[in-house]
C-alpha atoms as a PDB file:
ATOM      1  CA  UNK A   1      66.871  27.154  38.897  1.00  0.00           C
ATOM      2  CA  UNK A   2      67.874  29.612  41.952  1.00  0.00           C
ATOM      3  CA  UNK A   3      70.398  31.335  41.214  1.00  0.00           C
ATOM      4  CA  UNK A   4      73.008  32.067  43.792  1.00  0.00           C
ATOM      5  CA  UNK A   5      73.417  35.257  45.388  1.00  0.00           C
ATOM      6  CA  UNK A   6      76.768  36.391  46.305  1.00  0.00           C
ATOM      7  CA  UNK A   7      77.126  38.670  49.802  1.00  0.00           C
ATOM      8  CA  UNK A   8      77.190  42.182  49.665  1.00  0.00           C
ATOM      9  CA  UNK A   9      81.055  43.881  49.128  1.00  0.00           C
ATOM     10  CA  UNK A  10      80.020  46.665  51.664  1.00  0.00           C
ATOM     11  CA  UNK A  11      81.665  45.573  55.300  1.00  0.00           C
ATOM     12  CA  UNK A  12      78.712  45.834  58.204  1.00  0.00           C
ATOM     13  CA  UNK A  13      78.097  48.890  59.674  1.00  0.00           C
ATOM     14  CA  UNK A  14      80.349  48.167  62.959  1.00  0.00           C
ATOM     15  CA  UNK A  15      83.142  46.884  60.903  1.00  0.00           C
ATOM     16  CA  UNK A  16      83.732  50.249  58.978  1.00  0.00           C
ATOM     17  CA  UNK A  17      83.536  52.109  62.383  1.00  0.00           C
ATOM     18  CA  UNK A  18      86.805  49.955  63.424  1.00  0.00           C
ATOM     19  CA  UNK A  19      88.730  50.477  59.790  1.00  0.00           C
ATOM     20  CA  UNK A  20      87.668  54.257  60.837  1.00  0.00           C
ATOM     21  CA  UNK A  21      90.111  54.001  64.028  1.00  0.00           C
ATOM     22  CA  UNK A  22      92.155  51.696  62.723  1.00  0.00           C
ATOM     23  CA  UNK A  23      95.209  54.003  62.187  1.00  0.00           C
ATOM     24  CA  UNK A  24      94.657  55.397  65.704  1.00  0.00           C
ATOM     25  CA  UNK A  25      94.281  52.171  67.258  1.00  0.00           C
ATOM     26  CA  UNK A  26      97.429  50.773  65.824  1.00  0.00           C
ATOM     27  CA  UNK A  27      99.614  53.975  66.305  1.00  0.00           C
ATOM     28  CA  UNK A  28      98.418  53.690  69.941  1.00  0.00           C
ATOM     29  CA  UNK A  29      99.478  49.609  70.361  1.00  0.00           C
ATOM     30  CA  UNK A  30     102.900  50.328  68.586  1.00  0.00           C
ATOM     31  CA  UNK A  31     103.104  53.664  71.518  1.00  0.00           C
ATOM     32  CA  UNK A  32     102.460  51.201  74.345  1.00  0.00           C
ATOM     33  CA  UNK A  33     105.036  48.300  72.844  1.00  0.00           C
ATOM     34  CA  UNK A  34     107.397  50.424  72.569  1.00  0.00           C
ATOM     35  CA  UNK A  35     107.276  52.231  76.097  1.00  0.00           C
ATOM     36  CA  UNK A  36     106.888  48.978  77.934  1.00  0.00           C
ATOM     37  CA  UNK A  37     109.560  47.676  75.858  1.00  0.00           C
ATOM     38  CA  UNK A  38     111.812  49.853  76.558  1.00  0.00           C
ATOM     39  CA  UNK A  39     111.171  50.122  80.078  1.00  0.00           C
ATOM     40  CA  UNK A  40     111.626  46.496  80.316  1.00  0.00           C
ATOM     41  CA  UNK A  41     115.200  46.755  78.428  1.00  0.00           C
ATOM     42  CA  UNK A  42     116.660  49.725  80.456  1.00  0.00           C
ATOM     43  CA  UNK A  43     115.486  48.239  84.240  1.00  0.00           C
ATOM     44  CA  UNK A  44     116.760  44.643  82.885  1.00  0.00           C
ATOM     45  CA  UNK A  45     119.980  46.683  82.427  1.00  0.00           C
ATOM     46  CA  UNK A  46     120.215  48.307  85.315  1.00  0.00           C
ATOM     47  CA  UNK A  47     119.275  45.366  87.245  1.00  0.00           C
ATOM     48  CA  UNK A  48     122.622  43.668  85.688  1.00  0.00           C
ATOM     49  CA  UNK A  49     124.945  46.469  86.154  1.00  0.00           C
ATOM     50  CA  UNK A  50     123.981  46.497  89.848  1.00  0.00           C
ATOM     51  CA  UNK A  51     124.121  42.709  90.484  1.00  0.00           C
ATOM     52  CA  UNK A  52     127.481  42.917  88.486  1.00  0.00           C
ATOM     53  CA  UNK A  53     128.650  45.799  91.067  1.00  0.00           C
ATOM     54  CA  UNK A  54     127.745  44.412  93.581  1.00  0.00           C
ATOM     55  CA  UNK A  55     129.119  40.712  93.254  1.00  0.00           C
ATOM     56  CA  UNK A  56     132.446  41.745  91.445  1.00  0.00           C
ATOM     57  CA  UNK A  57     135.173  40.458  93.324  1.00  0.00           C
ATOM     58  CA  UNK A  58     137.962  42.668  94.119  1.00  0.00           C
ATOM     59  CA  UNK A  59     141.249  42.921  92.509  1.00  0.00           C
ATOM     60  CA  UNK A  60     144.284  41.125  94.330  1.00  0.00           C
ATOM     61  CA  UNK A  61     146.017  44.525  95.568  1.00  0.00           C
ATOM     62  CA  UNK A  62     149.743  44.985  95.821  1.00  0.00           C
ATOM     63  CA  UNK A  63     151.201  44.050  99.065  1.00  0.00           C
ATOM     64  CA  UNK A  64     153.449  46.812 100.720  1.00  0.00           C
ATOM     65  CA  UNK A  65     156.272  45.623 103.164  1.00  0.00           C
ATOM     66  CA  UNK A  66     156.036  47.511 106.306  1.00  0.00           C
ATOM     67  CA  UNK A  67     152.136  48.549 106.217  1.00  0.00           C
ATOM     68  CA  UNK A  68     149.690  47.163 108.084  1.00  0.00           C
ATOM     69  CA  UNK A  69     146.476  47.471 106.404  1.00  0.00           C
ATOM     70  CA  UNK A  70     143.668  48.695 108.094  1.00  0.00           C
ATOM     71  CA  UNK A  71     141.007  48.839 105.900  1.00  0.00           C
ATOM     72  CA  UNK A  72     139.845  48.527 102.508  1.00  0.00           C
ATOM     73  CA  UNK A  73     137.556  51.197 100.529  1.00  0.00           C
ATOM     74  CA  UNK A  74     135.648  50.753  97.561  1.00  0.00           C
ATOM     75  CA  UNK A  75     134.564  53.434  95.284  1.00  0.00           C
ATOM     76  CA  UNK A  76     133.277  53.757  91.873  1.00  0.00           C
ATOM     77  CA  UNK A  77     136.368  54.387  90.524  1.00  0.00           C
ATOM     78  CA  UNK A  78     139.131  53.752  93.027  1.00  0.00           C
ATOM     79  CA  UNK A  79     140.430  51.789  95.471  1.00  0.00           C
ATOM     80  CA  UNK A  80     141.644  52.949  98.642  1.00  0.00           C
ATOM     81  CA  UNK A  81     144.100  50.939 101.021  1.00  0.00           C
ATOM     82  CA  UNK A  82     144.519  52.416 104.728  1.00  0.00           C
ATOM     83  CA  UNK A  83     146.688  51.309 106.538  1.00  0.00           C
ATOM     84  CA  UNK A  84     149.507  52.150 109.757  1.00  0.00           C
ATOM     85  CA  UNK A  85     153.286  52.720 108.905  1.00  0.00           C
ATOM     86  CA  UNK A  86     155.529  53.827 111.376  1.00  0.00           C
ATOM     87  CA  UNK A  87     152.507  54.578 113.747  1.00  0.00           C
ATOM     88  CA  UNK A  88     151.038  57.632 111.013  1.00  0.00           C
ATOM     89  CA  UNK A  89     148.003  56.507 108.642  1.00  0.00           C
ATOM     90  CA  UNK A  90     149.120  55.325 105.149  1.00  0.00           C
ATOM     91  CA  UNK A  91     146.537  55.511 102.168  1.00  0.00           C
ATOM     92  CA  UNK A  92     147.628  53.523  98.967  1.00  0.00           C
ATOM     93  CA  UNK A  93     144.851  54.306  95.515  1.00  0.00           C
ATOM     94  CA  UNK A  94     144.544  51.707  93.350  1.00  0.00           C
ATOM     95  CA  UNK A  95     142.399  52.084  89.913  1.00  0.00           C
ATOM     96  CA  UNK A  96     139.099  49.463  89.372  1.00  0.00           C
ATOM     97  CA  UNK A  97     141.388  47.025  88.297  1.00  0.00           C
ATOM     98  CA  UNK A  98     143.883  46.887  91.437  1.00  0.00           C
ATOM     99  CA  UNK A  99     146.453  48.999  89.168  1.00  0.00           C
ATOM    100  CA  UNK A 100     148.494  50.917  92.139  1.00  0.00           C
ATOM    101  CA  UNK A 101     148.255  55.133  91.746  1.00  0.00           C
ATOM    102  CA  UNK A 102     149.732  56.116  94.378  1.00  0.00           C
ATOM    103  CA  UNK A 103     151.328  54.453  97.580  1.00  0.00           C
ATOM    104  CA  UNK A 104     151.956  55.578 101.396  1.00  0.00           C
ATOM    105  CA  UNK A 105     150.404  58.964 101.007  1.00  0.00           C
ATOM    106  CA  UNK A 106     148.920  60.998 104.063  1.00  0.00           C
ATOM    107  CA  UNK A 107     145.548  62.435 104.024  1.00  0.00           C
ATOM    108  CA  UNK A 108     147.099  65.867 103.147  1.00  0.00           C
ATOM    109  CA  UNK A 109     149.033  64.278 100.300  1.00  0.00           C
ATOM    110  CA  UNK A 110     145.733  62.394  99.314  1.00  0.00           C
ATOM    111  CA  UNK A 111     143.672  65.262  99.295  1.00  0.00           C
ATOM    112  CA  UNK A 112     145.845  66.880  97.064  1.00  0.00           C
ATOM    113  CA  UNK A 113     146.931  64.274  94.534  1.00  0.00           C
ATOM    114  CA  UNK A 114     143.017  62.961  94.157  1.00  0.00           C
ATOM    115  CA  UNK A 115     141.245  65.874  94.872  1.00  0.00           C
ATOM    116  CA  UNK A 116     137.999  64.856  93.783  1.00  0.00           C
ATOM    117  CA  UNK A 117     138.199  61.160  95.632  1.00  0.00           C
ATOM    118  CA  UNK A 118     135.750  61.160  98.621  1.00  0.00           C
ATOM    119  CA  UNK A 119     136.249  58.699 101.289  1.00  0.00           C
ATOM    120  CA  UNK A 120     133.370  59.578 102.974  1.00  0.00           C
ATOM    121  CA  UNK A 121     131.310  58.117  99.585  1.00  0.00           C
ATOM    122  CA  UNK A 122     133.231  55.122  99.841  1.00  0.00           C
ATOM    123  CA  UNK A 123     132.503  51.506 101.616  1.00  0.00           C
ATOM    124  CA  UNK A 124     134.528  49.490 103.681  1.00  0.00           C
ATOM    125  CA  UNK A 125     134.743  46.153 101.838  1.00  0.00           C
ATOM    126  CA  UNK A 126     134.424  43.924 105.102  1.00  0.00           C
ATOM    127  CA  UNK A 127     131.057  45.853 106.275  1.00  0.00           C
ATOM    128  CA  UNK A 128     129.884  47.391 103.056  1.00  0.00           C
ATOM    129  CA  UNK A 129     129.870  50.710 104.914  1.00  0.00           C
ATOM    130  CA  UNK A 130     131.218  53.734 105.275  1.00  0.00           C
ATOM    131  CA  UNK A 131     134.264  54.477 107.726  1.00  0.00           C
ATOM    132  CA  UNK A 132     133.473  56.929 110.024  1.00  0.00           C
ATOM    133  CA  UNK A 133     136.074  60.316 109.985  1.00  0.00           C
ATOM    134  CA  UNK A 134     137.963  60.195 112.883  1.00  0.00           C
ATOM    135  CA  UNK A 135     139.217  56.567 111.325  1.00  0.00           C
ATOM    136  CA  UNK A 136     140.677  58.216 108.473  1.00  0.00           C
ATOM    137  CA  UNK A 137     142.544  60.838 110.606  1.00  0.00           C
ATOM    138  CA  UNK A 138     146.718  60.755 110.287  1.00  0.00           C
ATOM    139  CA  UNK A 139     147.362  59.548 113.853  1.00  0.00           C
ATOM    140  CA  UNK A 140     145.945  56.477 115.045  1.00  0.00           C
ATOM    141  CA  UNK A 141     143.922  56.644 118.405  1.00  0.00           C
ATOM    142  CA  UNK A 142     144.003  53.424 118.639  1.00  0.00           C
END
């Protein structure tokens, strides 16, 4: 009778050179996951936030009798209203949410009640861009 012959318990020669690596090999594929996963997770975020900033509608603002409202600025945080009162610029601040801050201020009074609000970084709602200076000034030229 032949008797049977059962394969050798020793893995081939090219088999043991992998099981050699294996440790780098795997430390490298979890590496690459997680970089690529990651990068995938913070631009799908900030891909969102943007598309969220950018197609947020904007508050219903307060109406004030006796302003005519010129323009309307976004900014990351604020609001601003411009508008003409009595012939003199008028700037109303309203928070993110259309909350009113502060109403019927001139650019002196706005400049030093928000100091750190910029309208030059802000965008005019109906263009999406900024207002040019002599816009903002106290006295129409208009």
């Amino acid at each position: 009778m032949s008797q049977l012959q059962s394969p050798p318990l020793d893995p081939p020669l090219h088999l043991g050179a992998w099981m050699r690596f294996k440790p780098a090999s795997i430390a490298l594929a979890v590496a690459f996951v997680a970089v690529v996963g990651t990068g995938r997770a913070l631009s799908a975020r900030t891909a969102h936030a943007q598309s969220t900033l950018n197609s947020s509608p904007l508050p219903t603002l307060a109406r004030e009798i006796g302003v005519d409202p010129l323009v309307t600025l976004v900014g990351r945080d604020h609001i601003v209203r411009v508008g003409v009162s009595c012939g003199k610029r008028v700037y109303s601040v309203f928070d993110a949410a259309g909350f009113p801050l502060a109403t019927r201020l001139s650019l002196r009074e706005l400049q030093t009640t928000f100091p750190r609000l910029s309208l030059d970084a802000m965008q005019d709602v109906a263009t999406g861009k900024s207002v040019d200076r002599s816009f903002l000034a106290d006295t129409p030229t208009e």
